[in-house]
PDB file of N, CA and C in Angstrom:
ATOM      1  N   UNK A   1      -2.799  86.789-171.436  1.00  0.00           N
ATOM      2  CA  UNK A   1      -2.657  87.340-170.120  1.00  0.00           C
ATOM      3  C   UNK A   1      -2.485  86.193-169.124  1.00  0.00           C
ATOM      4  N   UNK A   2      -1.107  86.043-168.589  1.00  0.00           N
ATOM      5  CA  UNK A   2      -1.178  85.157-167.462  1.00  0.00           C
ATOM      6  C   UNK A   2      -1.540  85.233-165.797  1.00  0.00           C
ATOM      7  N   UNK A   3      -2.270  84.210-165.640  1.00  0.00           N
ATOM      8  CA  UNK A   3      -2.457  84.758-164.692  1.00  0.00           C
ATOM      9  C   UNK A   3      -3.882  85.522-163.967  1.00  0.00           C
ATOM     10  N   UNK A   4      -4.823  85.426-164.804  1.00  0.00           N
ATOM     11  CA  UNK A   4      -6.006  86.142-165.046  1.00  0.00           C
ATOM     12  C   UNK A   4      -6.772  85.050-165.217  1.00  0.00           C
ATOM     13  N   UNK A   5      -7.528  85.073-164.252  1.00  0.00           N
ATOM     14  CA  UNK A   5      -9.385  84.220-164.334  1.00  0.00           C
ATOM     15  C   UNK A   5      -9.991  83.858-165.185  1.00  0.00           C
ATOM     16  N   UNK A   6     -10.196  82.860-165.866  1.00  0.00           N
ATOM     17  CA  UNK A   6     -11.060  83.151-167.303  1.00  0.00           C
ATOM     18  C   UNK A   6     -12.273  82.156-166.632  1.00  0.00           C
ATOM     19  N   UNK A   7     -13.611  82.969-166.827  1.00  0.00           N
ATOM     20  CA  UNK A   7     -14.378  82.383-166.147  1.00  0.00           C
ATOM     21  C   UNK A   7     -16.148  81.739-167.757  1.00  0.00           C
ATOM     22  N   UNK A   8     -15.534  83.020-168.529  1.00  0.00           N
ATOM     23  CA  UNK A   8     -16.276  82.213-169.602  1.00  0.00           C
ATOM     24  C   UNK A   8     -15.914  82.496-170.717  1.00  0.00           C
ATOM     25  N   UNK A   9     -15.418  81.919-172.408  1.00  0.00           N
ATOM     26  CA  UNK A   9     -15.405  82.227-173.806  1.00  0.00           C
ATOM     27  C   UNK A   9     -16.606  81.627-174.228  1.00  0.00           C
ATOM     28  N   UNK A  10     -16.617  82.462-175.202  1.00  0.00           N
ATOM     29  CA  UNK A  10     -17.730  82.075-176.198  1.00  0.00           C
ATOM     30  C   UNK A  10     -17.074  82.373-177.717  1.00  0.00           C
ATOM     31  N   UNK A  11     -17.655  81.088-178.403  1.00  0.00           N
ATOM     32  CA  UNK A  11     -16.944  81.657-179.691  1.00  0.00           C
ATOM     33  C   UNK A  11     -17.881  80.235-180.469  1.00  0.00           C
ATOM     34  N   UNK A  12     -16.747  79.748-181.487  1.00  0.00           N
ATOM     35  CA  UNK A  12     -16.809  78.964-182.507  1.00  0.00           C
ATOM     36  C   UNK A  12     -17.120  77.664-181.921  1.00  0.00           C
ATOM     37  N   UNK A  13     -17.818  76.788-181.879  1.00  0.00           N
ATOM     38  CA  UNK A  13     -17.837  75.439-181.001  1.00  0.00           C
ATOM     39  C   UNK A  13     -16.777  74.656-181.344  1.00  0.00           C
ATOM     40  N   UNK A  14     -15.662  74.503-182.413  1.00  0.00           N
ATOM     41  CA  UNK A  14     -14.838  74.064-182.832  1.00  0.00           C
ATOM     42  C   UNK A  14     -13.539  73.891-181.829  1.00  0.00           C
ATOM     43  N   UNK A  15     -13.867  75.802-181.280  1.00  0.00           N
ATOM     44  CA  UNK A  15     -12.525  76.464-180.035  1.00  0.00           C
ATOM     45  C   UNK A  15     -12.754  75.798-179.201  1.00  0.00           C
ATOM     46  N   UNK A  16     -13.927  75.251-178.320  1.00  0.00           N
ATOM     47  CA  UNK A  16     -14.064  74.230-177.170  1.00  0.00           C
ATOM     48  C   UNK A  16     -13.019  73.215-177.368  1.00  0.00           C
ATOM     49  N   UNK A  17     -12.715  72.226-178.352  1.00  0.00           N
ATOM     50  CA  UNK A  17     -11.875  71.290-178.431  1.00  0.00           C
ATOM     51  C   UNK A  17     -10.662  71.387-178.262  1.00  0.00           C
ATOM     52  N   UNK A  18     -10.167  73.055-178.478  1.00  0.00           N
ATOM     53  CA  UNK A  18      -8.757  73.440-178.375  1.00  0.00           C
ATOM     54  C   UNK A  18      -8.759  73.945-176.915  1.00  0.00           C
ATOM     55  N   UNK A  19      -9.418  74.603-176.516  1.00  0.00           N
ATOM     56  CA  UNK A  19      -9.628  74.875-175.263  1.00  0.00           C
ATOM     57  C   UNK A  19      -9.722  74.490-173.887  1.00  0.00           C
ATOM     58  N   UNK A  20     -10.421  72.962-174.015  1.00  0.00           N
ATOM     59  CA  UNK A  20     -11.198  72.726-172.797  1.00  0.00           C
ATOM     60  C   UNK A  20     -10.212  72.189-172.078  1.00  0.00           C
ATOM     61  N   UNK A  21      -8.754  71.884-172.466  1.00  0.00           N
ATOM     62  CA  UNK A  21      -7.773  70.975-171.828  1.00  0.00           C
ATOM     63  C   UNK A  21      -7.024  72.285-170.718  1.00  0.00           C
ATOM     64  N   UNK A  22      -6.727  73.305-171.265  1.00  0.00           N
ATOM     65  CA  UNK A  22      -6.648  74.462-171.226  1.00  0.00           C
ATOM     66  C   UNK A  22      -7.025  75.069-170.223  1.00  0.00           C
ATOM     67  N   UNK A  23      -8.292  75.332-170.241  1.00  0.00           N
ATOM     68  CA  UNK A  23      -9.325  76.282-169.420  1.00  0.00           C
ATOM     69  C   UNK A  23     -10.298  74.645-169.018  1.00  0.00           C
ATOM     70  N   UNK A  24     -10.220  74.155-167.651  1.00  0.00           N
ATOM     71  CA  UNK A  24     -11.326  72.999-167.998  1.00  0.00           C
ATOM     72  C   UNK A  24     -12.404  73.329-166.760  1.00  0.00           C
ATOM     73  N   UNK A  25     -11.966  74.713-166.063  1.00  0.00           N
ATOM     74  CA  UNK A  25     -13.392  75.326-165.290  1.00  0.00           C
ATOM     75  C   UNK A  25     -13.977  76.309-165.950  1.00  0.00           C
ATOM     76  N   UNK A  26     -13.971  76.659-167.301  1.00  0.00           N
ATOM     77  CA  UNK A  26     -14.438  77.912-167.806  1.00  0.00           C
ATOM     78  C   UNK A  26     -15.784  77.511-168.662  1.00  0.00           C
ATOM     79  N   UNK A  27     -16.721  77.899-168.243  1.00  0.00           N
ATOM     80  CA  UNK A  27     -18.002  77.965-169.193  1.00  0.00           C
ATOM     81  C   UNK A  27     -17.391  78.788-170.676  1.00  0.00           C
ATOM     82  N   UNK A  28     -18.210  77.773-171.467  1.00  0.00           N
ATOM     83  CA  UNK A  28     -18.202  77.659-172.743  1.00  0.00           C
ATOM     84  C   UNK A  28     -19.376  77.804-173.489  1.00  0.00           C
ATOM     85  N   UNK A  29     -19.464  79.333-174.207  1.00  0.00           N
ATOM     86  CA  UNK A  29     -21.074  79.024-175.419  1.00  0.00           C
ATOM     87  C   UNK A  29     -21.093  79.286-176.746  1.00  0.00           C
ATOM     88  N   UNK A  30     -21.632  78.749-177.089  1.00  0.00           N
ATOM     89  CA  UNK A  30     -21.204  78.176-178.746  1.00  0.00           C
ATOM     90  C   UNK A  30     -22.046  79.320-179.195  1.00  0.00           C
ATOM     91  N   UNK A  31     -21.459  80.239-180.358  1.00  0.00           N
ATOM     92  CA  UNK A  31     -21.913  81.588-180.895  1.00  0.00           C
ATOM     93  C   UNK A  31     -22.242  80.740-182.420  1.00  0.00           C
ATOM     94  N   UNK A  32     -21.383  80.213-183.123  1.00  0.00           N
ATOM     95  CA  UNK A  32     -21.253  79.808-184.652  1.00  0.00           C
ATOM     96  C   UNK A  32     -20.520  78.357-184.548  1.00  0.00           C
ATOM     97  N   UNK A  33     -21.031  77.841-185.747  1.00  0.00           N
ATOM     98  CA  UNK A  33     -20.624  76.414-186.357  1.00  0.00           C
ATOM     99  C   UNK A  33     -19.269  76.415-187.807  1.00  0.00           C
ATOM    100  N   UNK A  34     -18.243  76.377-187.222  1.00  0.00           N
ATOM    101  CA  UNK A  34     -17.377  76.739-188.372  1.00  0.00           C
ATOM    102  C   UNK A  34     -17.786  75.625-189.451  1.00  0.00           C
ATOM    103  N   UNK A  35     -17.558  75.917-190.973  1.00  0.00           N
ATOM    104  CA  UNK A  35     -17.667  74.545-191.866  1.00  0.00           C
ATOM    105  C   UNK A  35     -16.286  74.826-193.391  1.00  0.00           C
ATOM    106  N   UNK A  36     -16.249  75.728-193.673  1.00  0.00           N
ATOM    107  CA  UNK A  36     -15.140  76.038-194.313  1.00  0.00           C
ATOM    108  C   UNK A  36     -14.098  77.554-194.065  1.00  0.00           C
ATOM    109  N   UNK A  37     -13.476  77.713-194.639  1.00  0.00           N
ATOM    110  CA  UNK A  37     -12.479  78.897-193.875  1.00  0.00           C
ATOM    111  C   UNK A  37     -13.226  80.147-194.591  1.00  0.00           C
ATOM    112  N   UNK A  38     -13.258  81.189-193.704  1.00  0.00           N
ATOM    113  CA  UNK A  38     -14.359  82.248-193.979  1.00  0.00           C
ATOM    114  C   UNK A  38     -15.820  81.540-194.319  1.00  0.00           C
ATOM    115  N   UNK A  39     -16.573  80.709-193.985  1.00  0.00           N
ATOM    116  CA  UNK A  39     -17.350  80.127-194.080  1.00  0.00           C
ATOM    117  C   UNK A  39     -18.397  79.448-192.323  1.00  0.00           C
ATOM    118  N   UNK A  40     -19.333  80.370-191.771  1.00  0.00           N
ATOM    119  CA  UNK A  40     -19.725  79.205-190.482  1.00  0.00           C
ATOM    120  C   UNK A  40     -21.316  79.793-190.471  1.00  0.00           C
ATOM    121  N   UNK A  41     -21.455  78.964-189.541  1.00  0.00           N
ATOM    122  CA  UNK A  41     -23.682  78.988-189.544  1.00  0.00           C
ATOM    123  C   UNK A  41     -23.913  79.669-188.341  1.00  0.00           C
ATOM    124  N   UNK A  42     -23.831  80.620-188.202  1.00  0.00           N
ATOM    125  CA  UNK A  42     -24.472  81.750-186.982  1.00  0.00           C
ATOM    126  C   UNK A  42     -25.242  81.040-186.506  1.00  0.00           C
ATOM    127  N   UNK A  43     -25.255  81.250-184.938  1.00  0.00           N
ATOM    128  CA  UNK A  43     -26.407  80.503-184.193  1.00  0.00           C
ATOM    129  C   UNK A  43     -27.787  81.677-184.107  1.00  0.00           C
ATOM    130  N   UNK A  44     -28.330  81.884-183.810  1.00  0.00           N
ATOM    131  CA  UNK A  44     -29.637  83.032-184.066  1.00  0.00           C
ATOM    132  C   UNK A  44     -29.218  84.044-182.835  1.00  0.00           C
ATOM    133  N   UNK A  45     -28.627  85.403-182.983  1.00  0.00           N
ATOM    134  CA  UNK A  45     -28.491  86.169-181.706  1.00  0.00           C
ATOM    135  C   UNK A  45     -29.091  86.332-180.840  1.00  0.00           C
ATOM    136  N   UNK A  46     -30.500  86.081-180.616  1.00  0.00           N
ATOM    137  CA  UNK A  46     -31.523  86.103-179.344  1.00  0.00           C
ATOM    138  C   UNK A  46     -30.806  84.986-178.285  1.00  0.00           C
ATOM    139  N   UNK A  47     -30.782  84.146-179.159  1.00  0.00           N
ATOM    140  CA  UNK A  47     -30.159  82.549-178.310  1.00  0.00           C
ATOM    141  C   UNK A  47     -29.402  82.665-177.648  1.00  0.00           C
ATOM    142  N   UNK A  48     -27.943  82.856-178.593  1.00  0.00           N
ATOM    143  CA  UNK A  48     -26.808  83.383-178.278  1.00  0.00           C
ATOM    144  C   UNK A  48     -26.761  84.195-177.251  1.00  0.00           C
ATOM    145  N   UNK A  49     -27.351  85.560-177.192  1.00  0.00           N
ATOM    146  CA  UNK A  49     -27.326  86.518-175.759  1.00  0.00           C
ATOM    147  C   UNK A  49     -27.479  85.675-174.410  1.00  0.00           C
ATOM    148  N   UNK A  50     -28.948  85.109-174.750  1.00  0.00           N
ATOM    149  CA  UNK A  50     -29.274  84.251-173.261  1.00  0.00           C
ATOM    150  C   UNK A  50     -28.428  83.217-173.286  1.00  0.00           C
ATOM    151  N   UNK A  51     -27.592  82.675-173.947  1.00  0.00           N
ATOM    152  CA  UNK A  51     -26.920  81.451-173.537  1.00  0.00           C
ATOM    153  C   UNK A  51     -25.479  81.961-172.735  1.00  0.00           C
ATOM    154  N   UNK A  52     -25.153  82.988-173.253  1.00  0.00           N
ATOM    155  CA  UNK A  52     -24.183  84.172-173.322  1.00  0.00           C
ATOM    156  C   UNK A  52     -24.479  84.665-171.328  1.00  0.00           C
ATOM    157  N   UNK A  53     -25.698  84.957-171.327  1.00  0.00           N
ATOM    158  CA  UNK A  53     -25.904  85.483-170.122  1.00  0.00           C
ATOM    159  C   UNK A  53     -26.374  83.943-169.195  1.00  0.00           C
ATOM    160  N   UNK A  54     -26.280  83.086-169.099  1.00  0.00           N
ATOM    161  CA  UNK A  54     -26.357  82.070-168.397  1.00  0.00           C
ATOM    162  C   UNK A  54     -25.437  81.460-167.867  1.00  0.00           C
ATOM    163  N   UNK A  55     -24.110  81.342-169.012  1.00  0.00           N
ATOM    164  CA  UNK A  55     -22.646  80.843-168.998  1.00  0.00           C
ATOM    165  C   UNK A  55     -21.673  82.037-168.066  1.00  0.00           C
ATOM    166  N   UNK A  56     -22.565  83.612-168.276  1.00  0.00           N
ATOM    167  CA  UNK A  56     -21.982  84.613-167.157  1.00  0.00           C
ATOM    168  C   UNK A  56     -22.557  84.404-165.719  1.00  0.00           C
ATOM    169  N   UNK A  57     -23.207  84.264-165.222  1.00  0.00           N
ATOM    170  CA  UNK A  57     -24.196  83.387-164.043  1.00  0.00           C
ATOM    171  C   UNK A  57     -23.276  82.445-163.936  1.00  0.00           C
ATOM    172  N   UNK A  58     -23.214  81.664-164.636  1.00  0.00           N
ATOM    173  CA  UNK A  58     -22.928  80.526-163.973  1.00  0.00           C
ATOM    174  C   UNK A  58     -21.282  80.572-163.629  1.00  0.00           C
ATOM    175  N   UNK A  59     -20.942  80.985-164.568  1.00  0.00           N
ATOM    176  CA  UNK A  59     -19.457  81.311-164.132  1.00  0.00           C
ATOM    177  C   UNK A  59     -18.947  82.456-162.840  1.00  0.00           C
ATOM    178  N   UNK A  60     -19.765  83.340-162.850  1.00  0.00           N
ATOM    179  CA  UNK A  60     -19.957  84.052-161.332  1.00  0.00           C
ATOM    180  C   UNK A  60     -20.124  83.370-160.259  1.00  0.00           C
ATOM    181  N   UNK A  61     -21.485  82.188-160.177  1.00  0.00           N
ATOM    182  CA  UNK A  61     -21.231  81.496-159.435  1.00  0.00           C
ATOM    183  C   UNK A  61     -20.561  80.527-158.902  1.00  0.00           C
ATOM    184  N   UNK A  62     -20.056  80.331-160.177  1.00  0.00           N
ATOM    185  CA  UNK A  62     -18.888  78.783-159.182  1.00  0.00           C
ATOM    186  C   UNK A  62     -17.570  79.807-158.989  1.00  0.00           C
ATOM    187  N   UNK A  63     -17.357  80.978-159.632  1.00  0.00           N
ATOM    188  CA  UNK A  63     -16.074  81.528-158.874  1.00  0.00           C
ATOM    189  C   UNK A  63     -16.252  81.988-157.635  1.00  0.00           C
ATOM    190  N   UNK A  64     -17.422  82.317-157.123  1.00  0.00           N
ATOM    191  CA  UNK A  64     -18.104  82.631-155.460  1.00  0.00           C
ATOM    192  C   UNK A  64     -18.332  81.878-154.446  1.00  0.00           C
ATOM    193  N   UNK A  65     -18.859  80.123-155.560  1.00  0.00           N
ATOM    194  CA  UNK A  65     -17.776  79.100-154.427  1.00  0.00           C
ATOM    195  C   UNK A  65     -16.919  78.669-154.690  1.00  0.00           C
ATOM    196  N   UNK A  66     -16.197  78.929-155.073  1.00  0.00           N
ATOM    197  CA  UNK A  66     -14.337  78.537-155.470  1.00  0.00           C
ATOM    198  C   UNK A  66     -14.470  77.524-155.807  1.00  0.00           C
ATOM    199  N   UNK A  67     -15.244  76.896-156.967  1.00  0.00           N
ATOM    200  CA  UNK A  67     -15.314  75.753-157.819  1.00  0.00           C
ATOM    201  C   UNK A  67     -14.243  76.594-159.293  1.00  0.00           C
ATOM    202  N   UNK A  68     -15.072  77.645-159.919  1.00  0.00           N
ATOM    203  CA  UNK A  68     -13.953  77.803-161.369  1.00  0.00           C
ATOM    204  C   UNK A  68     -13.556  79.194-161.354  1.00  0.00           C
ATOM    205  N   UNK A  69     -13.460  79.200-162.217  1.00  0.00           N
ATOM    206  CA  UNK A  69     -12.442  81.013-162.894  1.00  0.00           C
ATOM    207  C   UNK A  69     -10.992  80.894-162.470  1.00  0.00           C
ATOM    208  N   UNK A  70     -10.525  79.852-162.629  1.00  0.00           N
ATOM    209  CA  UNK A  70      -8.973  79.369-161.954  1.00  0.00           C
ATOM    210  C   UNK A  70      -7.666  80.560-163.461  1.00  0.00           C
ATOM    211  N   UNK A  71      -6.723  80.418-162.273  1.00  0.00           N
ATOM    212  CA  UNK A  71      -6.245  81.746-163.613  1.00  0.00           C
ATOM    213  C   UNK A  71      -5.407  81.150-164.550  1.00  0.00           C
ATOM    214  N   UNK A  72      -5.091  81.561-165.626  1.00  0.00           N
ATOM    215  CA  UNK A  72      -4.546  80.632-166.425  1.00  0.00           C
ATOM    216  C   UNK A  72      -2.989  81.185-166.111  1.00  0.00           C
ATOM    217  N   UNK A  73      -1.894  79.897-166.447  1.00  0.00           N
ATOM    218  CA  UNK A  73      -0.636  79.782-166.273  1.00  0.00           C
ATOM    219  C   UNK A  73      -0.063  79.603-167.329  1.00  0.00           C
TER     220      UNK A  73
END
């Protein structure tokens, strides 16, 4: 979708590296550790949620002071 805010992904910590050049105001939270193909180390879902809901905060807030959520092109 061009053109559209991306203010946070969460995924594979691997996707940050492909990403961050990309998206470089978008909060980022690491869900899983890839190590072989169909193969990665779940981070514990309690974690995950709150890290999940911190990276949404925080990304609310810097798009409210027009620091991130810039739209992608």
């Amino acid at each position: 979708m061009v053109g559209v805010p991306i203010g946070l992904v969460s995924g594979q910590a691997e996707l940050w590296q492909e990403i961050r050049h990309t998206l470089p105001h978008c909060e980022f939270t690491v869900t899983k550790h890839g190590y072989y193909w169909q193969a990665a180390l779940l981070e514990p879902m309690a974690e995950v949620r709150e890290r999940i809901r911190r990276g949404a905060k925080q990304a609310v807030e810097s798009a409210v002071a027009g620091e991130g959520a810039q739209p992608f092109r």
